[in-house]
Protein backbone atom coordinates (compact mmCIF):
# COMPACT_ATOMS: atom_id res chain seq x y z
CA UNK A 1 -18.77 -2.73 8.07
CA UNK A 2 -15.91 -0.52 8.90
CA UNK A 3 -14.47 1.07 12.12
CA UNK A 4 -11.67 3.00 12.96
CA UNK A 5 -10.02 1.92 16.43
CA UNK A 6 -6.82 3.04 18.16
CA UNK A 7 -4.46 0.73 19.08
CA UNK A 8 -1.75 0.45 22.06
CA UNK A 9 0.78 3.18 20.43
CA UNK A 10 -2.27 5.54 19.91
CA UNK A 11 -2.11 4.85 15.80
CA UNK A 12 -5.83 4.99 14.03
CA UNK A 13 -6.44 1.18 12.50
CA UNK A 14 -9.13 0.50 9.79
CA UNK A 15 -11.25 -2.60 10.13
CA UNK A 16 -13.35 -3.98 7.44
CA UNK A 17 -15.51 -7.18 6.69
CA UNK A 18 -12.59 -9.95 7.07
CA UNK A 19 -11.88 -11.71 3.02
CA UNK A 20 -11.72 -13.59 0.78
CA UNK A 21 -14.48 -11.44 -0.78
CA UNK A 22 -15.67 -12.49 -3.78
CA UNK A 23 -18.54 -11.74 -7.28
CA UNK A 24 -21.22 -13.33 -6.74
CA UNK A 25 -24.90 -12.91 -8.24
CA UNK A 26 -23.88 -11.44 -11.15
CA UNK A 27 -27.35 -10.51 -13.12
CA UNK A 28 -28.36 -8.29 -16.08
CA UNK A 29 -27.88 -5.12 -14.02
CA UNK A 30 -25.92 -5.71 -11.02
CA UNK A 31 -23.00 -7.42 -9.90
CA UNK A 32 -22.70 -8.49 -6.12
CA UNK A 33 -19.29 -8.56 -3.85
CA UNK A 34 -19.86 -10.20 -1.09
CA UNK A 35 -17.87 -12.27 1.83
CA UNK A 36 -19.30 -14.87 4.11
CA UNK A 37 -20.53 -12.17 6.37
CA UNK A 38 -23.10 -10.58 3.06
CA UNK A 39 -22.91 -8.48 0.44
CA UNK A 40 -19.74 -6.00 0.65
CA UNK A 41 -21.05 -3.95 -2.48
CA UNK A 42 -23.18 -3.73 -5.52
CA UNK A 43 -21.73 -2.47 -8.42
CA UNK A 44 -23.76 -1.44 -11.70
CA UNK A 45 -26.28 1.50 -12.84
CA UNK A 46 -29.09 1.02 -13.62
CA UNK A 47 -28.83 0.01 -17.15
CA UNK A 48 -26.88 -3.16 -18.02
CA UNK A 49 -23.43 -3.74 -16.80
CA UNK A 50 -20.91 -3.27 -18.94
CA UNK A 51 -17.06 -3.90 -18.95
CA UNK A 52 -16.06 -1.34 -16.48
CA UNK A 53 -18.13 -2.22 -13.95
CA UNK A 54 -17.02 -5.63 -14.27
CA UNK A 55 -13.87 -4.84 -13.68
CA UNK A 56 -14.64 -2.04 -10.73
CA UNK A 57 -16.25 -5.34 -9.44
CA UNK A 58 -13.16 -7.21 -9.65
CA UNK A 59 -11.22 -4.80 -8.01
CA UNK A 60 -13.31 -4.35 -4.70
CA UNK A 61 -12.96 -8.25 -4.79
CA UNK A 62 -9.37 -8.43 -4.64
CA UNK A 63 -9.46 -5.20 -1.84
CA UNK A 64 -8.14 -7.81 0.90
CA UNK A 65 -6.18 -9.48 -0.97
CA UNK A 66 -4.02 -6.23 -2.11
CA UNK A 67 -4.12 -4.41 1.23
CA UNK A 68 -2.83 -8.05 2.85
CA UNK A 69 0.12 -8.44 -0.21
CA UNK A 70 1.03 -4.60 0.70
CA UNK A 71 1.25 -4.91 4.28
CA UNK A 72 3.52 -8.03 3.32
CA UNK A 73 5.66 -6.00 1.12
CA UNK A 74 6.16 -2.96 3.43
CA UNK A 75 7.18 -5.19 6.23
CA UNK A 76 9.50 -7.18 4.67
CA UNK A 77 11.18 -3.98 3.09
CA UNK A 78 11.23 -2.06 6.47
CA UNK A 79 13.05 -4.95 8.27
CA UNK A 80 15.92 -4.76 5.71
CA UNK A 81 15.26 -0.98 5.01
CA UNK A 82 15.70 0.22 9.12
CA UNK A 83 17.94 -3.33 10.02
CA UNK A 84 21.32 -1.09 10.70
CA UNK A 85 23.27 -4.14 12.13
CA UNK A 86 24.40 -5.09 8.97
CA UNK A 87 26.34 -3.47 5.96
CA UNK A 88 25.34 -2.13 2.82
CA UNK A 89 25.14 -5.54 1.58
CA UNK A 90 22.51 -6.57 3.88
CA UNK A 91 19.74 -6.89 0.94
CA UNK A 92 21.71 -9.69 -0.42
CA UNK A 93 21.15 -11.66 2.85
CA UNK A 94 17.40 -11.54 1.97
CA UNK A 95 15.59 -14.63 2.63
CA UNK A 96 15.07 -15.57 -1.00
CA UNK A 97 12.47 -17.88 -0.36
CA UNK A 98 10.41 -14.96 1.48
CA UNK A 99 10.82 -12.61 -1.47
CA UNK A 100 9.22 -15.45 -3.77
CA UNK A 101 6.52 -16.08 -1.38
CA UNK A 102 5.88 -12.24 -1.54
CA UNK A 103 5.98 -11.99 -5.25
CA UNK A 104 3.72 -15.16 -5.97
CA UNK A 105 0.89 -13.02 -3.15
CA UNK A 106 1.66 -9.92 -5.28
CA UNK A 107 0.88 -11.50 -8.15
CA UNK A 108 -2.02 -13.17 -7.05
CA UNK A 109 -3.74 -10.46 -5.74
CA UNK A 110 -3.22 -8.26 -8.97
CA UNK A 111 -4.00 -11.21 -11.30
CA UNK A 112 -7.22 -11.18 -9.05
CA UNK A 113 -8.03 -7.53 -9.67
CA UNK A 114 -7.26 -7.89 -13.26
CA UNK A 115 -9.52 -11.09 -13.82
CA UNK A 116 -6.52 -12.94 -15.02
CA UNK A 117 -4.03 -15.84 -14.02
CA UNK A 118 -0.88 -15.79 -12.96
C-alpha cells in the first residue's frame, strides 16, 4: 500500500510496503512479488510468461533495494557535494570504506534486478 505524507519541512514523502520483497509463486501464467506483508504485484498476461515478464518481475523485486542504494548514494554525494569547509580536494578525504560499502549495495541491488550475482 502506498501513501503520500508530509513531513516536518512540509516536503511530500512516499511510503510503500517495507522490503525485502521478493518472487514467489511463480506458475505457468503468473509470477507473484510479494513481502511479508502479501503480494506486492502479479506480473504476467494471460498466456504463459515469458522472459520479459520475468525480468519486469525481477525488477519490482529489487524496487527497495534500488530506491534504498539511491538514497545512499545521493547522501553521501551531497555531504561532500554542499560540505564548503574544505578545499577542492575535499573528495579525496572520502571515507573509502563508505564508498565501498556503497558500491557493494549498488551492486547488489542491480545484480538483483538483473537476476545475476555480483
Amino acid at each position: 500500500m502506498t501513501t503520500n505524507k508530509t513531513n516536518e519541512r512540509n516536503e511530500t514523502t512516499t511510503t510503500h510496503t517495507p522490503g525485502p520483497w521478493h518472487i514467489d509463486n511463480e506458475t505457468d501464467y503468473r509470477i507473484y512479488v510479494e513481502s511479508s506483508f502479501g503480494v506486492i504485484a502479479k506480473v504476467g498476461p494471460f498466456a504463459e510468461i515469458d522472459d520479459e515478464d520475468k525480468a519486469n518481475a525481477r525488477l519490482i523485486a529489487a524496487a527497495p533495494d534500488l530506491l534504498a542504494a539511491c538514497e545512499e548514494a545521493t547522501s553521501l554525494l551531497d555531504a561532500h557535494v554542499n560540505d564548503h569547509t574544505v578545499g577542492v580536494d575535499s573528495m579525496v578525504t572520502v571515507d573509502m570504506s563508505a564508498i565501498a560499502e556503497l558500491l557493494e549495495t549498488l551492486q547488489a541491488a542491480i545484480a538483483k534486478a538483473k537476476g545475476t550475482t555480483i
